[in-house]
Protein backbone atom coordinates (compact mmCIF):
# COMPACT_ATOMS: atom_id res chain seq x y z
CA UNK A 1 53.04 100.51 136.90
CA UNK A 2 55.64 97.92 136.32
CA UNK A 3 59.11 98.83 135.21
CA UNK A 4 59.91 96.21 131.99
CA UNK A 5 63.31 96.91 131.47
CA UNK A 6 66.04 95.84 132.25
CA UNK A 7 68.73 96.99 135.18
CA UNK A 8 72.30 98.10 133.25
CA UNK A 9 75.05 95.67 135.37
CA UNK A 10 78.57 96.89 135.16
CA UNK A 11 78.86 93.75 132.57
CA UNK A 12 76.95 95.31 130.28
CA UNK A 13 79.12 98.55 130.23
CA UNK A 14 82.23 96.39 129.87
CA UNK A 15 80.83 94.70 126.69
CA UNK A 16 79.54 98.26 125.23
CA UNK A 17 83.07 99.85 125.95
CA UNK A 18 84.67 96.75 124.34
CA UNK A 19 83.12 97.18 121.26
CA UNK A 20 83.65 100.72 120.84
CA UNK A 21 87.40 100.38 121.78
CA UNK A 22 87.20 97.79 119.27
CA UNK A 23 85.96 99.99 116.90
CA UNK A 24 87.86 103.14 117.37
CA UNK A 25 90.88 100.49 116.94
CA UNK A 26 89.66 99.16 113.34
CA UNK A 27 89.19 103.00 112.42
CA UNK A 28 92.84 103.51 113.95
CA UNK A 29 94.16 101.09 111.15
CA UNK A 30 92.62 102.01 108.47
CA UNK A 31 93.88 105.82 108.66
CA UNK A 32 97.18 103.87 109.24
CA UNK A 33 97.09 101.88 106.31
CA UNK A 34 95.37 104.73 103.71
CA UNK A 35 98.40 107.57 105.14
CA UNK A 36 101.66 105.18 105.64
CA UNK A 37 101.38 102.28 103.83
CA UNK A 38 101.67 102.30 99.99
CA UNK A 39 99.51 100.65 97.42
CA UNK A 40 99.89 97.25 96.23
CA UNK A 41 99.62 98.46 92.67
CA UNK A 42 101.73 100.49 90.61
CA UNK A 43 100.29 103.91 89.63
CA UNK A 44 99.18 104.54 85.49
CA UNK A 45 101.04 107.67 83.90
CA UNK A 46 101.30 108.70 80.46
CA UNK A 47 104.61 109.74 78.58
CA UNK A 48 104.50 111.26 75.54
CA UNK A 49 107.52 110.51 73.81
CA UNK A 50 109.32 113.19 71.24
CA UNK A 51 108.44 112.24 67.44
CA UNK A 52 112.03 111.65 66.54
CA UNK A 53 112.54 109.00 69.25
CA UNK A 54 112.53 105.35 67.65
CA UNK A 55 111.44 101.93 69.23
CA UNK A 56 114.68 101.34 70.69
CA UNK A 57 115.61 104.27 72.43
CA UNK A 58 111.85 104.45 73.89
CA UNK A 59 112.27 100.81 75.03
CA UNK A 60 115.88 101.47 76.50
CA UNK A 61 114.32 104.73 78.43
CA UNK A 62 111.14 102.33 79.23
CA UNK A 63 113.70 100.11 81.36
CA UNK A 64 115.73 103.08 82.70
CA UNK A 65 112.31 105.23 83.99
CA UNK A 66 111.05 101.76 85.35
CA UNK A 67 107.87 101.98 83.20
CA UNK A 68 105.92 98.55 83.06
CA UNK A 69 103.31 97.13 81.22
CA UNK A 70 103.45 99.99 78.32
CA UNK A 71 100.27 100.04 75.78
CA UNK A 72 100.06 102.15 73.04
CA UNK A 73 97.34 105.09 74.05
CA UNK A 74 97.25 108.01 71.31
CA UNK A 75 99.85 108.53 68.39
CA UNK A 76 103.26 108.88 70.40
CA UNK A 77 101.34 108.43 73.62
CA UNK A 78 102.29 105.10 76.08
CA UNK A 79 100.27 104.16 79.27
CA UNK A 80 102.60 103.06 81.82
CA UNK A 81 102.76 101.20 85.50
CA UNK A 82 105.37 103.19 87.24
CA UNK A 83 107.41 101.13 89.17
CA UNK A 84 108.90 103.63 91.24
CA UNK A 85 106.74 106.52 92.32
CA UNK A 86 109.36 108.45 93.96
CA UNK A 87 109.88 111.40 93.48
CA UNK A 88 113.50 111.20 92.12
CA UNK A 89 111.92 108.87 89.92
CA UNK A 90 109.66 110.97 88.36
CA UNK A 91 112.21 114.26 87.92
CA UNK A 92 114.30 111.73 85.96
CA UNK A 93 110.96 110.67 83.73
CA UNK A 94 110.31 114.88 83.59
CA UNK A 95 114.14 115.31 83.08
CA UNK A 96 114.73 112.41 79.83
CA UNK A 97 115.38 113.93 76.82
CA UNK A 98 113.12 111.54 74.49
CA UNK A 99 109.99 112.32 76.99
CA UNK A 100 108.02 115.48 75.46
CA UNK A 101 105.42 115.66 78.12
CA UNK A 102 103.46 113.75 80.53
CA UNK A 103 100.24 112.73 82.47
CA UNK A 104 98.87 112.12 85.53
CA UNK A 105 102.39 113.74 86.92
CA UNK A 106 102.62 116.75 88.88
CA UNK A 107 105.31 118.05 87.11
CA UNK A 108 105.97 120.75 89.82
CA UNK A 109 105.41 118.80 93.27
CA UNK A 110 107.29 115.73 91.14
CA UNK A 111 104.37 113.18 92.75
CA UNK A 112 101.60 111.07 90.98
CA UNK A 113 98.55 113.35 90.37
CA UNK A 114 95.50 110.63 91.01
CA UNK A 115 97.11 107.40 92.48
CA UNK A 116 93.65 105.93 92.54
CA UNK A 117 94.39 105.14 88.35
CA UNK A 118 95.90 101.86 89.19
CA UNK A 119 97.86 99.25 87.03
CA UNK A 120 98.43 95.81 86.70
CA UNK A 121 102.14 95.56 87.93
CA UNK A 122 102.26 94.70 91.56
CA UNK A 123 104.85 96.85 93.52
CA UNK A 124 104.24 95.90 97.37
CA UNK A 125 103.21 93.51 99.09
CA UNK A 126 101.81 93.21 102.62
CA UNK A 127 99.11 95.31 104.09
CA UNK A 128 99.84 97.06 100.45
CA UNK A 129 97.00 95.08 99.42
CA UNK A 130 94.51 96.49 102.10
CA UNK A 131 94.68 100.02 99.88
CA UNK A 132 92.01 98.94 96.83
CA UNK A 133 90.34 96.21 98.87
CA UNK A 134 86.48 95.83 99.14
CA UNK A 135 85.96 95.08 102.90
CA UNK A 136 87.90 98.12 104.00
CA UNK A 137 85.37 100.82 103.20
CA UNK A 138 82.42 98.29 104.84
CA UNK A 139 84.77 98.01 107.76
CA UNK A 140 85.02 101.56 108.36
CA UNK A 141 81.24 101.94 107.98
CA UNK A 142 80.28 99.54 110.35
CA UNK A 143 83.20 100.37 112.76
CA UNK A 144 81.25 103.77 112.85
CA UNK A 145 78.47 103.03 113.17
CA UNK A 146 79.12 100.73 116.23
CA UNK A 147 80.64 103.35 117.58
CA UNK A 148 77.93 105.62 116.98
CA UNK A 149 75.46 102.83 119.49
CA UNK A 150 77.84 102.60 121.85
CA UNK A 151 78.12 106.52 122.72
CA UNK A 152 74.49 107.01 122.42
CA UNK A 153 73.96 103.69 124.41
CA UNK A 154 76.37 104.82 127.07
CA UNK A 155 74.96 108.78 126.96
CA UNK A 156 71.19 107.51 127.69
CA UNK A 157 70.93 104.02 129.18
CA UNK A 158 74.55 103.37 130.31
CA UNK A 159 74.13 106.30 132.38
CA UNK A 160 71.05 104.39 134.24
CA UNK A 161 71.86 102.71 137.84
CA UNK A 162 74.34 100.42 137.81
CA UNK A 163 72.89 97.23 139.19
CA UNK A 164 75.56 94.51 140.45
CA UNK A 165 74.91 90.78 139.47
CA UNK A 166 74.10 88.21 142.47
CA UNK A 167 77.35 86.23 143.35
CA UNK A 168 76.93 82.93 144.21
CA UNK A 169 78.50 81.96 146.99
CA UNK A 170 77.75 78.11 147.35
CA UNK A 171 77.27 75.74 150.34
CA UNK A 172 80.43 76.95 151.91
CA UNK A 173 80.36 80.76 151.24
């Protein structure tokens, strides 16, 4: 009975562990970039402004809490980008006197409650921009699965004999 495939060479295992180091790298940066690295776009929150409080004094307190890009939602109601997400930011949005109440704030923990509702107003730039792009979720599916081949590959034929490739060693060697 003849033996069809192929001997594993040491080559072969090089190129395999490549391209899962390769891929546990790519995996690597994207938990980087999704835990440390903010997102390109300013988060949308809601304020709620008291009934007494006039056009002026909302767009004075608009500039002061660094709210962007305001629409009218409901009634008394605004849809803002929030320039500054921190929280000292928000206690001072939770703290104004013309604000009656809020959304898509943690009041308590003074953060963003969903900072996958996006706005308009870009805040940061850089690998900011990685956060809401398309490839990044294909990228971490096809970094797993390669990495999925190579450890079967290396548990089941890797394993095999290691055959060395011929050297050539010329007229003179």
């Amino acid at each position: 009975m003849r033996d069809d495939t192929a001997p594993v060479t040491s080559r072969d295992r090089r190129h395999v562990g490549a391209l899962a180091l390769a891929s546990i790298v790519a995996l690597a940066f994207s938990a980087y970039v999704e835990v440390f690295v903010a997102p390109a776009f300013a988060p949308r929150v809601y304020i709620r402004w008291k009934a007494d409080v006039s056009d002026t004094t909302r767009a004075e307190s608009e500039r002061k809490l660094k709210l962007l890009a305001g629409e009218r939602y409901q009634g008394t109601t605004w849809a803002y980008d929030l320039a500054d997400p921190s929280p000292q930011a928000i206690r001072v949005i939770v703290a104004d006197p013309s604000v009656e109440d809020t959304g898509n704030i943690d009041r308590v923990r003074l953060i963003v409650a969903d900072d996958r509702r996006t706005g308009r107003t870009r805040i940061h730039g850089g690998l900011s921009g990685l956060h809401h792009a398309a490839i990044v979720p294909w990228l971490i599916r096809l970094a797993c699965s390669f990495l999925l081949l190579c450890g079967i590959w290396l548990s089941t034929t890797g394993r095999g004999r290691i055959r060395q490739l011929p050297t050539y060693r010329g007229a003179f060697g």
